[in-house]
C-alpha atoms as a PDB file:
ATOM      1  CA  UNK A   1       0.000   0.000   0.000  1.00  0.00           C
ATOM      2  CA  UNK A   2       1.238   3.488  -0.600  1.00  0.00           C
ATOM      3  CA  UNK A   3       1.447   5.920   1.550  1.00  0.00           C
ATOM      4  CA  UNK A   4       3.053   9.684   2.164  1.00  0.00           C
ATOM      5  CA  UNK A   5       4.580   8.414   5.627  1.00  0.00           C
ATOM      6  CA  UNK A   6       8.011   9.409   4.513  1.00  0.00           C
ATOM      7  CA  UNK A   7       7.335  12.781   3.681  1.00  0.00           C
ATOM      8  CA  UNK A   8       4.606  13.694   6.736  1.00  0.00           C
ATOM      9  CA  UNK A   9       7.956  12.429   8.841  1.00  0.00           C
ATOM     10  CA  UNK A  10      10.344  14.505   6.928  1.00  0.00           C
ATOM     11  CA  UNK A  11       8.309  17.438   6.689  1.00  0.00           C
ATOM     12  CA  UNK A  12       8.081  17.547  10.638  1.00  0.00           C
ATOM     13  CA  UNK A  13      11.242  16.879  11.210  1.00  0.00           C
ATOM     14  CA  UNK A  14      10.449  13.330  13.313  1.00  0.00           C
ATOM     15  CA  UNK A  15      13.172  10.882  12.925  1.00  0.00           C
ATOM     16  CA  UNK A  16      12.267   7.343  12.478  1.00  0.00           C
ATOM     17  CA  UNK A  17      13.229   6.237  15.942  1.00  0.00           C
ATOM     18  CA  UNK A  18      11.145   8.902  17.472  1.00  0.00           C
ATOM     19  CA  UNK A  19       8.259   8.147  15.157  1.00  0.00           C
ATOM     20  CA  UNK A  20       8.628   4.558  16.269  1.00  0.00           C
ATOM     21  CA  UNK A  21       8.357   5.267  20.187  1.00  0.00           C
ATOM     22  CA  UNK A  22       5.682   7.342  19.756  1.00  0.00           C
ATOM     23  CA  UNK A  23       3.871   4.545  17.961  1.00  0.00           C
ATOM     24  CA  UNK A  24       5.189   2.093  20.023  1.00  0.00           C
ATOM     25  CA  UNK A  25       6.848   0.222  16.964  1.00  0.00           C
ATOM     26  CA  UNK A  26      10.005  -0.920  15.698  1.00  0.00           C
ATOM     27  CA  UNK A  27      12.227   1.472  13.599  1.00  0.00           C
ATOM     28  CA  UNK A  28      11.725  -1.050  11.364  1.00  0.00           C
ATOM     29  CA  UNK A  29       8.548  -1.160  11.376  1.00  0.00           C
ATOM     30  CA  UNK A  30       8.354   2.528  10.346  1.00  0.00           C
ATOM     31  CA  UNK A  31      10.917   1.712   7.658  1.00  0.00           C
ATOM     32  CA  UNK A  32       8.918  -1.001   6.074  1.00  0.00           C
ATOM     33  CA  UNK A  33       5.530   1.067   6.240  1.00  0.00           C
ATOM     34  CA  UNK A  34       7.162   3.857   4.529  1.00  0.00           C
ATOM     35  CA  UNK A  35       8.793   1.731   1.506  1.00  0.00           C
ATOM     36  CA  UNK A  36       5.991  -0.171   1.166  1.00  0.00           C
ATOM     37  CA  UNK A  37       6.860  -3.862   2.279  1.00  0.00           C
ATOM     38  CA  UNK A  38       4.492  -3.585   5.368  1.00  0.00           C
ATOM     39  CA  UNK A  39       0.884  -2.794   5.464  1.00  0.00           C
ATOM     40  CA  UNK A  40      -0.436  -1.584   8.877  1.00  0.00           C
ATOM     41  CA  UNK A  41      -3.007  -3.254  10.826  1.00  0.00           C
ATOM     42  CA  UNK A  42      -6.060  -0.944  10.893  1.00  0.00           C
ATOM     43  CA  UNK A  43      -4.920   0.183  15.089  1.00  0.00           C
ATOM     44  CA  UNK A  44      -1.837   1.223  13.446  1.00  0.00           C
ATOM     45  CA  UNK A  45      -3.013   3.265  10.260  1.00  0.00           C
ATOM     46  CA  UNK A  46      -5.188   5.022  13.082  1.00  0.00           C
ATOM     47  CA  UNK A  47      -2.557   5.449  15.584  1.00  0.00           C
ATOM     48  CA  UNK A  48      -0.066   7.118  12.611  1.00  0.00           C
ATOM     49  CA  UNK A  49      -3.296   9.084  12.032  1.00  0.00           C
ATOM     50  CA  UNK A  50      -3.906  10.338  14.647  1.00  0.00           C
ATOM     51  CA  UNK A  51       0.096  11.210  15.920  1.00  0.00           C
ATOM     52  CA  UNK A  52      -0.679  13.339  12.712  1.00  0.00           C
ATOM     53  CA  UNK A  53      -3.599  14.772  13.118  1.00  0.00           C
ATOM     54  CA  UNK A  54      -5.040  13.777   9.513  1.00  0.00           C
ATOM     55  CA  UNK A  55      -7.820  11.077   8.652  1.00  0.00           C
ATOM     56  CA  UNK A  56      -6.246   7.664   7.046  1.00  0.00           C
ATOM     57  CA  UNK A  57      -7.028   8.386   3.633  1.00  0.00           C
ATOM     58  CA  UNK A  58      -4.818  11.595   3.698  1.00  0.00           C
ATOM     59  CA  UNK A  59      -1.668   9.099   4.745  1.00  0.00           C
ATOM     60  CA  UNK A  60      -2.297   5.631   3.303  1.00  0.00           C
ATOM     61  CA  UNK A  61      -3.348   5.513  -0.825  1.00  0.00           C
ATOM     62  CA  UNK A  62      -5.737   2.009  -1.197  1.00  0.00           C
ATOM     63  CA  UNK A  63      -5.526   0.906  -4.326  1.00  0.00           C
ATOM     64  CA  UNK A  64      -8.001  -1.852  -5.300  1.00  0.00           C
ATOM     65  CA  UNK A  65      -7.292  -4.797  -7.246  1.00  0.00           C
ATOM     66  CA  UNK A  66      -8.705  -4.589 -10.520  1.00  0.00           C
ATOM     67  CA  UNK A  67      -7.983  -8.090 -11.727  1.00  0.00           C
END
């Protein structure tokens, strides 16, 4: 799943160890979410949400399967 992660992080100037604490996540975890090998559980997607003050759809891009 896509997302804009990355830049909401960058923008704010939130490293992604303190992103990670504040999520209560690995750094790795933040790191797979933002390169798009991980997609979060639906607690997650709200928690990143939220720690950002947007809705979900502003962060995460669902694409749907069209085959």
């Amino acid at each position: 799943m896509k997302n804009h992660l990355e830049k909401l992080r960058k923008a704010q100037g939130i490293k992604q160890e303190e992103l990670a604490t504040a999520l209560q996540v690995s750094r790795q975890t933040i790191g797979s979410l933002e390169n798009g090998r991980y997609n979060p559980s639906i607690q997650l997607a709200f928690k990143i949400a939220r720690y950002f003050g947007m809705h979900i759809e502003d962060i995460f891009i669902y694409e749907e399967d069209t085959n």
